[in-house]
C-alpha atoms as a PDB file:
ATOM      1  CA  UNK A   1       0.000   0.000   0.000  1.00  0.00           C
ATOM      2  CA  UNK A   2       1.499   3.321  -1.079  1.00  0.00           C
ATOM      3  CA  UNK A   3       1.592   6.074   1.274  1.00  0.00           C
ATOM      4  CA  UNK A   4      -1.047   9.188   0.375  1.00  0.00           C
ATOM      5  CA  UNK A   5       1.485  11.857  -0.990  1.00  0.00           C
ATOM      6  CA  UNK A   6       2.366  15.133   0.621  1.00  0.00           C
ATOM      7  CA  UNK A   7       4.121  17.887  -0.396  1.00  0.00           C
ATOM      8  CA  UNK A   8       6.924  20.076   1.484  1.00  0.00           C
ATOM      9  CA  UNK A   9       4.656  21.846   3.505  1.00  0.00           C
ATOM     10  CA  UNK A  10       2.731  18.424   4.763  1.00  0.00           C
ATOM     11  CA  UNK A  11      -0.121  19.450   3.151  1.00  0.00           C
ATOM     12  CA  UNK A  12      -2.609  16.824   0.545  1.00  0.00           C
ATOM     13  CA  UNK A  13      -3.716  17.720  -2.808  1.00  0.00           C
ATOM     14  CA  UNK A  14      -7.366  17.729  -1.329  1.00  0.00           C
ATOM     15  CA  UNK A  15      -6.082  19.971   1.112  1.00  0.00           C
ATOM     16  CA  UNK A  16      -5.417  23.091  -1.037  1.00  0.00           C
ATOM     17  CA  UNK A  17      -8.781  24.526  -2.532  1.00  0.00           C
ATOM     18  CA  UNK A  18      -9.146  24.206  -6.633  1.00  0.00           C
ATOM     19  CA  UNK A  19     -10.913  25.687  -9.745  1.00  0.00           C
ATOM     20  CA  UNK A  20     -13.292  24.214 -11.625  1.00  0.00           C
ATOM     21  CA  UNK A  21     -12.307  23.463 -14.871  1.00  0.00           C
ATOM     22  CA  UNK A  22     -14.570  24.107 -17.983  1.00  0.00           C
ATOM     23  CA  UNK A  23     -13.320  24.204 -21.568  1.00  0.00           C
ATOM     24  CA  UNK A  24     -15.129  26.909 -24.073  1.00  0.00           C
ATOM     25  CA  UNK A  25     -14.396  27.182 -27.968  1.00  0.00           C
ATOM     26  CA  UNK A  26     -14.527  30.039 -30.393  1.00  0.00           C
ATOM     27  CA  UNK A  27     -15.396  28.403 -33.349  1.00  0.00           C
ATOM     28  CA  UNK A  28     -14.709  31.525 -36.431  1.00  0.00           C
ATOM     29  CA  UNK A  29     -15.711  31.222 -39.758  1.00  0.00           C
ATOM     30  CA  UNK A  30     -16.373  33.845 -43.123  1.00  0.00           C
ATOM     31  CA  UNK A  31     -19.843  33.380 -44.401  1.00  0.00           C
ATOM     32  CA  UNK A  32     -19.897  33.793 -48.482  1.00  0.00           C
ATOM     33  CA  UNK A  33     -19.677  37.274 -49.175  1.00  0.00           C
ATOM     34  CA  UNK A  34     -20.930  38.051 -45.342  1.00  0.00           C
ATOM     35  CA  UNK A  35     -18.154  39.258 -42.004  1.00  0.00           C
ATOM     36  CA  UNK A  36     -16.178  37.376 -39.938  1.00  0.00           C
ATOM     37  CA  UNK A  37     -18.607  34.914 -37.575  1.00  0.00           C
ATOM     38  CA  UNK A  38     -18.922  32.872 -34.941  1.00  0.00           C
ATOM     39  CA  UNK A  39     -20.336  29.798 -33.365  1.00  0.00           C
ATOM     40  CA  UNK A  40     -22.963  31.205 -30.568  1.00  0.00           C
ATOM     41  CA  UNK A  41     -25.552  28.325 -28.577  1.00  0.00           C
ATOM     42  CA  UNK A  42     -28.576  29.505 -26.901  1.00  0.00           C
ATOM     43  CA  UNK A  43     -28.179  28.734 -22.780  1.00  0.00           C
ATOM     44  CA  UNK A  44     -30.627  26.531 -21.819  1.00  0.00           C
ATOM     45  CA  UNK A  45     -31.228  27.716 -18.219  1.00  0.00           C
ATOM     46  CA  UNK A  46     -30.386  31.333 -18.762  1.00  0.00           C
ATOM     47  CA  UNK A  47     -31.727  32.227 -22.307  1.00  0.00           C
ATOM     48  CA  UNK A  48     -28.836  34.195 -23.531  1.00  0.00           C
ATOM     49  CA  UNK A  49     -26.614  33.601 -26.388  1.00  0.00           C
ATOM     50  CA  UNK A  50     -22.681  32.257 -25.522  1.00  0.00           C
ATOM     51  CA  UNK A  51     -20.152  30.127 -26.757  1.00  0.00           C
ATOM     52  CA  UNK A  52     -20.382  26.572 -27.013  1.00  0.00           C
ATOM     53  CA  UNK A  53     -18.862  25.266 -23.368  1.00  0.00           C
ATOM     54  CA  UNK A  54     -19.008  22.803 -20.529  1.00  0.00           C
ATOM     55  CA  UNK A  55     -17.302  21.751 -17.131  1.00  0.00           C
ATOM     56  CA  UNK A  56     -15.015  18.994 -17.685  1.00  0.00           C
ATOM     57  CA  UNK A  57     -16.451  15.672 -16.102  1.00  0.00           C
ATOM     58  CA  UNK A  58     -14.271  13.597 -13.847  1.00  0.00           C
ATOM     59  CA  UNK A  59     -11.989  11.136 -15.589  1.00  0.00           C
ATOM     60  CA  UNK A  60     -12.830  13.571 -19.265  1.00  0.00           C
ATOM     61  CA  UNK A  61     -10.001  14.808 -21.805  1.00  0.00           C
ATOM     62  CA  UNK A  62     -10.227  18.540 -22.715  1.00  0.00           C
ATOM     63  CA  UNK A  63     -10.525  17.168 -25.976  1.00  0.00           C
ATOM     64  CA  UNK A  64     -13.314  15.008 -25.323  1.00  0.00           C
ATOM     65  CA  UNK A  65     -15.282  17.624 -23.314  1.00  0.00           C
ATOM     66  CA  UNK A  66     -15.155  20.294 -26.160  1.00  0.00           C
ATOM     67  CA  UNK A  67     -16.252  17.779 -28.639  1.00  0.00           C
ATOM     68  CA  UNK A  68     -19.313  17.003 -26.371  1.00  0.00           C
ATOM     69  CA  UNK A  69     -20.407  20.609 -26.145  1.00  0.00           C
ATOM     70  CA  UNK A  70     -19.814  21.243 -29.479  1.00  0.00           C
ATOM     71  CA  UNK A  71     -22.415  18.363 -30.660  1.00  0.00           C
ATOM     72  CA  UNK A  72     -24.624  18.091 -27.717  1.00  0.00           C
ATOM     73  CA  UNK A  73     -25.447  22.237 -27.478  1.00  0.00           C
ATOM     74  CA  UNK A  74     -24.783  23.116 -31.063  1.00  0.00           C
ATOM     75  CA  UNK A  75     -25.298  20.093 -33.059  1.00  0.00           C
ATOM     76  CA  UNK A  76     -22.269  20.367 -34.526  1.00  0.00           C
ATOM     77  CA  UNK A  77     -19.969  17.587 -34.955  1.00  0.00           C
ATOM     78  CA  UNK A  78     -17.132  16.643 -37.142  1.00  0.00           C
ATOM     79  CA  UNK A  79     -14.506  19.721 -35.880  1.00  0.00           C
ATOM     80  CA  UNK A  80     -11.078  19.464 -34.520  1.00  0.00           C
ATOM     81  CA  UNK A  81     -10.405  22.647 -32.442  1.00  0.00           C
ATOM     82  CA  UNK A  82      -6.939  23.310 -30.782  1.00  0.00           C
ATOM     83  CA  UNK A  83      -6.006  24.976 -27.497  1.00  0.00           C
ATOM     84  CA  UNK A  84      -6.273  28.469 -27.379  1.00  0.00           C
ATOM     85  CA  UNK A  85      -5.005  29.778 -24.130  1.00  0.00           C
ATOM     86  CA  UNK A  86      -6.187  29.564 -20.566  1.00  0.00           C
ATOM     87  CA  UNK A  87      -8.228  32.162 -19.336  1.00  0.00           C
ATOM     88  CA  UNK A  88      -7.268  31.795 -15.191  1.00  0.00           C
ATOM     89  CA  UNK A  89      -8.338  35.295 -13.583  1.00  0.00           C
ATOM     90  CA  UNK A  90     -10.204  34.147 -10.835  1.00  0.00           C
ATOM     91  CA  UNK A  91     -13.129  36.814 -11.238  1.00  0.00           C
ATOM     92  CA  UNK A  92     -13.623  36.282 -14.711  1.00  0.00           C
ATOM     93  CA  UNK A  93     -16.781  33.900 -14.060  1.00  0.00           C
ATOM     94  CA  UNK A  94     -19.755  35.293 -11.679  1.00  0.00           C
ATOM     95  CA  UNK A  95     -20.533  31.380 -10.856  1.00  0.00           C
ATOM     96  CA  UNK A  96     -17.483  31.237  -8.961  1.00  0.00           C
ATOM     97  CA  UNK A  97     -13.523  30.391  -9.576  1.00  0.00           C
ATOM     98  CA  UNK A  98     -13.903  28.823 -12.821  1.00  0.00           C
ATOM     99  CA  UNK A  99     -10.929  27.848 -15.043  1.00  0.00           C
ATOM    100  CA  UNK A 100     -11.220  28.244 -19.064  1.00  0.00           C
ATOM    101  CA  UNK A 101      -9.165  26.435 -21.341  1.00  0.00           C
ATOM    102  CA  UNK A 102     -10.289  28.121 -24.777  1.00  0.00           C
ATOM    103  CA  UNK A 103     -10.374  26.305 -27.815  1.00  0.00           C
ATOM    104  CA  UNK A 104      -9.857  27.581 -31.352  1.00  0.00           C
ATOM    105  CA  UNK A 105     -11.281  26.199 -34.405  1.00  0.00           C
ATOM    106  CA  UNK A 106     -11.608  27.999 -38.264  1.00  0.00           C
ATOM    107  CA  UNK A 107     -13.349  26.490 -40.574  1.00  0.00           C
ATOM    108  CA  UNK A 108     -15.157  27.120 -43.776  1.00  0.00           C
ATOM    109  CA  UNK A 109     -18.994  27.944 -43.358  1.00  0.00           C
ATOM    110  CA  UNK A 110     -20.129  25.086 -45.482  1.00  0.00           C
ATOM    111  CA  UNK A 111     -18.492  22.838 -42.417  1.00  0.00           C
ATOM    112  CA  UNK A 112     -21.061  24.019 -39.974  1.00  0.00           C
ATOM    113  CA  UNK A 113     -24.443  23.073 -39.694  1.00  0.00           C
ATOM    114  CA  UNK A 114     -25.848  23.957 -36.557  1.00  0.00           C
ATOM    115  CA  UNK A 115     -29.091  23.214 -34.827  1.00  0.00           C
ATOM    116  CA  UNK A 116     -31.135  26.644 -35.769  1.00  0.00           C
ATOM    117  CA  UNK A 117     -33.612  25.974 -32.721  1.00  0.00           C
ATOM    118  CA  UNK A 118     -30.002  26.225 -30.023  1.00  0.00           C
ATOM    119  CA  UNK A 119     -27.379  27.650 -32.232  1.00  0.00           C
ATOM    120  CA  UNK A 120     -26.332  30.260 -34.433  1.00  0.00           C
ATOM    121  CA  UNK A 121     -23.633  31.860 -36.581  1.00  0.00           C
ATOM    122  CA  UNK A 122     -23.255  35.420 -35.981  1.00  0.00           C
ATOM    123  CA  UNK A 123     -20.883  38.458 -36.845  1.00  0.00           C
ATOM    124  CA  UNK A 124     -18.339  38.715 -34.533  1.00  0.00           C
ATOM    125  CA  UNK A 125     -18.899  42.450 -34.182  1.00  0.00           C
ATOM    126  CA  UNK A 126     -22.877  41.301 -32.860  1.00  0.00           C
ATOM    127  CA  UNK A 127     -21.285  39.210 -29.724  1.00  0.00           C
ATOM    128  CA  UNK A 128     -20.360  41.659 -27.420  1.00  0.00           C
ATOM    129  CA  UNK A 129     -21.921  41.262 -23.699  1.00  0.00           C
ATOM    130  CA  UNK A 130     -21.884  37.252 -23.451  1.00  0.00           C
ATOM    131  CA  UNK A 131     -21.562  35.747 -19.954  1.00  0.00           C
ATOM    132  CA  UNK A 132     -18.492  34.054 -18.185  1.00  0.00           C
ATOM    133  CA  UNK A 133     -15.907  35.956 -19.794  1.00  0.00           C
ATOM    134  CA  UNK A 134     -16.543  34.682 -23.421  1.00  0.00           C
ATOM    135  CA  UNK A 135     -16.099  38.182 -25.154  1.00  0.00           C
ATOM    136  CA  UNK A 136     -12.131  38.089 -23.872  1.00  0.00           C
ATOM    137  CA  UNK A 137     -12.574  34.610 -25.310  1.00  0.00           C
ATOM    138  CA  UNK A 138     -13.350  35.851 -29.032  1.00  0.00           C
ATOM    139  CA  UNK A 139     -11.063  38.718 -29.000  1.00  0.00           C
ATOM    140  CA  UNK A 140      -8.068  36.184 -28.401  1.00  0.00           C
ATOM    141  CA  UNK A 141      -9.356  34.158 -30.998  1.00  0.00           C
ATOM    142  CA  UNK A 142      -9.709  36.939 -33.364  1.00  0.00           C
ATOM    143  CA  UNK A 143      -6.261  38.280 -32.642  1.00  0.00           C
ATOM    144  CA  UNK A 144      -4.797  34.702 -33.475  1.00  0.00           C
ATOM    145  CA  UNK A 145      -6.717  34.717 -36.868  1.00  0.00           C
ATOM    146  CA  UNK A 146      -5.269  37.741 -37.901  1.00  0.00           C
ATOM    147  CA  UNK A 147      -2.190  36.924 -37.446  1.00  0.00           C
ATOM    148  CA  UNK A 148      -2.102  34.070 -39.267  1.00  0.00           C
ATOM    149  CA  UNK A 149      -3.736  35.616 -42.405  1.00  0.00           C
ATOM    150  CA  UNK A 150      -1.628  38.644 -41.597  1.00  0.00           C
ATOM    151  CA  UNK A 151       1.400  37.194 -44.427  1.00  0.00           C
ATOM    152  CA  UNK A 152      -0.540  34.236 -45.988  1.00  0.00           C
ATOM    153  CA  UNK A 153      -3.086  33.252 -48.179  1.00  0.00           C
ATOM    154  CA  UNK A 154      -5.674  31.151 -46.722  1.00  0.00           C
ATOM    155  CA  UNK A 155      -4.200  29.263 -43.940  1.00  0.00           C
ATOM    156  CA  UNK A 156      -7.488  27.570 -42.169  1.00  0.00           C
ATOM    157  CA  UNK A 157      -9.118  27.037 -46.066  1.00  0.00           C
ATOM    158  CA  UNK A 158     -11.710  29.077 -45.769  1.00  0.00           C
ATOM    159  CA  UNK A 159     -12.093  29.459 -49.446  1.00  0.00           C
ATOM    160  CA  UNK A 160     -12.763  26.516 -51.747  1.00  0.00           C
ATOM    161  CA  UNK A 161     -10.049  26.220 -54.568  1.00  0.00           C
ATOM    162  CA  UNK A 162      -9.702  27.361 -57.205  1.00  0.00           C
ATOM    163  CA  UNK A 163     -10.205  31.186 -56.191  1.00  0.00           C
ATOM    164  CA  UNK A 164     -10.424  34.644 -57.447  1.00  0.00           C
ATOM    165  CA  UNK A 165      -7.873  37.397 -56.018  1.00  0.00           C
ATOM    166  CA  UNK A 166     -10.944  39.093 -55.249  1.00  0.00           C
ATOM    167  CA  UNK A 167     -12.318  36.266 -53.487  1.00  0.00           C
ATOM    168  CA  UNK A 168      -9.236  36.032 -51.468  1.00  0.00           C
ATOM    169  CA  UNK A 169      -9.162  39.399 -50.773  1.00  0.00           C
ATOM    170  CA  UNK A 170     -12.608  39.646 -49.154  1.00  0.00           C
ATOM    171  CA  UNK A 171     -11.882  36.775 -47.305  1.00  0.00           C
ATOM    172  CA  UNK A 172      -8.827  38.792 -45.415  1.00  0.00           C
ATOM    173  CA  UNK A 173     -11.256  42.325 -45.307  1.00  0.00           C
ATOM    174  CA  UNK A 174     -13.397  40.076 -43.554  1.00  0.00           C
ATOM    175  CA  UNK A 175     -10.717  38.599 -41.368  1.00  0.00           C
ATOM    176  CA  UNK A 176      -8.919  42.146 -40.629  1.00  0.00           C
ATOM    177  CA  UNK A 177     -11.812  44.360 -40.416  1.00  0.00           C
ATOM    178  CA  UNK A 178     -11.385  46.595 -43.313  1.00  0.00           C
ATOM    179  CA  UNK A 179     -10.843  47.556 -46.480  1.00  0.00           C
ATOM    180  CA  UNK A 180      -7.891  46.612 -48.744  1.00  0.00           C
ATOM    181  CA  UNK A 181      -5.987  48.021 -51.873  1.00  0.00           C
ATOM    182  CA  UNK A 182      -6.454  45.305 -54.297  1.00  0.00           C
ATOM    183  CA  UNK A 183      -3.413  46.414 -55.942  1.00  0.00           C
ATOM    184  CA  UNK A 184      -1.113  45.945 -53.115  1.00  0.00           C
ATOM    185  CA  UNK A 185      -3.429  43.326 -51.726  1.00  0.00           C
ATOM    186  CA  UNK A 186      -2.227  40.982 -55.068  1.00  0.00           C
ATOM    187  CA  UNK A 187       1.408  41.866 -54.854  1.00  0.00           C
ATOM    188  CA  UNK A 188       1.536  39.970 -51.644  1.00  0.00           C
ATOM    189  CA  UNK A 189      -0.417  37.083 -52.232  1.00  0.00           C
ATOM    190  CA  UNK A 190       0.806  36.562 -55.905  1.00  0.00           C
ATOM    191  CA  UNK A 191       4.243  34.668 -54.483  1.00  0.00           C
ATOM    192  CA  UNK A 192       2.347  32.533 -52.540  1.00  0.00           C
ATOM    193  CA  UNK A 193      -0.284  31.414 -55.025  1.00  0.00           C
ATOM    194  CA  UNK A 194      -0.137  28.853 -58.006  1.00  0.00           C
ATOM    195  CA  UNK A 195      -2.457  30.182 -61.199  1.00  0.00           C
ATOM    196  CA  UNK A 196      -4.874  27.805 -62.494  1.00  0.00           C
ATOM    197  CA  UNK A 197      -6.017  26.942 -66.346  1.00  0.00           C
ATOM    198  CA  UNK A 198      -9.388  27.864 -64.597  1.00  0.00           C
ATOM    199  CA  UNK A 199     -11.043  31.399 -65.392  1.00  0.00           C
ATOM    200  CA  UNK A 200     -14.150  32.980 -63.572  1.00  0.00           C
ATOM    201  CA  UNK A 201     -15.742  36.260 -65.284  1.00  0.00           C
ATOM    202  CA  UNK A 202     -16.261  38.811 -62.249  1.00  0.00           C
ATOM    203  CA  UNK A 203     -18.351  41.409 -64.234  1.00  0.00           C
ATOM    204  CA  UNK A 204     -17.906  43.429 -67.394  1.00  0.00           C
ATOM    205  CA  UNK A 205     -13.780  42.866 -69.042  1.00  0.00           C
ATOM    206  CA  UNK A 206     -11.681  39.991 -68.987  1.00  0.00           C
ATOM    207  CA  UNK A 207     -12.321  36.516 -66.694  1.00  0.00           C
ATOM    208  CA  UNK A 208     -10.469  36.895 -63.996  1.00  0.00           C
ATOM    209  CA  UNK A 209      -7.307  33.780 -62.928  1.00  0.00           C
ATOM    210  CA  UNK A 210      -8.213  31.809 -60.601  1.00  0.00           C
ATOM    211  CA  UNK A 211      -5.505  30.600 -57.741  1.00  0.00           C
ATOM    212  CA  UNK A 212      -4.594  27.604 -55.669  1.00  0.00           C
ATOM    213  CA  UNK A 213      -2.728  27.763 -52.749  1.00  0.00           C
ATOM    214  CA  UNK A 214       1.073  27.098 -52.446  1.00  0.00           C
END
């Protein structure tokens, strides 16, 4: 029989109080033509729109509990969202000391199908005000997206290839928040693109190329 560990000061693990640990995920995606989004679910108990989260059960993977939420309170299954960060200040929750590892997951629009009776996609700029700390939750995320479309193309796939330079380029307005030269805009991405054989007319003139990534 092994002897119930202690640390230096004598003290038990049960003997030093502890969080509860939830896991919540910002799940960001660009509706066709529409502003940067996000996943929201409907609360159940409270009636107000938040991110898709849960308390991690006893014996549960982080992985396993976002999963869960995502499917059982949004319907949607099928995603593979990463750590974020951990959001740890202890008043960040009015329930009490709650600990929230965030979760990150971009993916195109056509990937989510959520239950329209408990969930919803909805411009980011619409979330503001949600419970438990969630808005410092979408902020990170945001910040993480932008800097990873900040020198690259399309690095989550958000765009179905082949795709227009215009396409592309609303895709990273969306993503940034404003407006773009398109001249400039092209210079940038044109090194990191491969033309295709493929041609899509945009309007009046000449079809424009159409790209693949890498």
């Amino acid at each position: 029989m092994t002897n119930e560990y202690r640390d230096a000061d004598g003290k038990r693990l049960t003997d030093y109080p502890r969080p509860s640990v939830a896991v919540d995920t910002a799940v960001l995606t660009v509706p066709a033509g529409g502003p940067l989004s996000v996943l929201q679910v409907l609360d159940a108990v409270d009636g107000d729109w938040r991110l898709p989260g849960t308390f991690v059960h006893e014996g549960e993977q982080l992985a396993s509990a976002v999963l869960r939420s995502l499917s059982t309170k949004a319907g949607v299954t099928g995603l593979a969202p990463e750590q974020l960060h951990v959001f740890d200040d202890p008043s960040r929750d009015d329930r009490g000391w709650v600990l929230s590892v965030a979760h990150l997951d971009v993916v195109p629009a056509s990937a989510l199908e959520p239950d329209g009776s408990r969930a919803r996609i909805v411009p980011v700029a619409d979330t503001l005000g949600m419970v438990h700390g969630h808005d410092d939750i979408v902020a990170f995320a945001v910040a993480r997206l932008r800097a990873a479309y900040s020198d690259a193309p399309d690095t989550h796939g958000l765009l179905a290839e082949p795709f227009t330079m215009t396409e592309l380029r609303r895709v990273h307005e969306a993503i940034r928040g404003e407006a773009l030269l398109p001249d400039s805009f092209r210079r940038a991405m044109l090194p990191m693109l491969t033309a295709t054989e493929a041609k899509r007319a945009e309007g009046p003139g000449k079809p424009a190329t159409r790209y693949r990534r890498g």
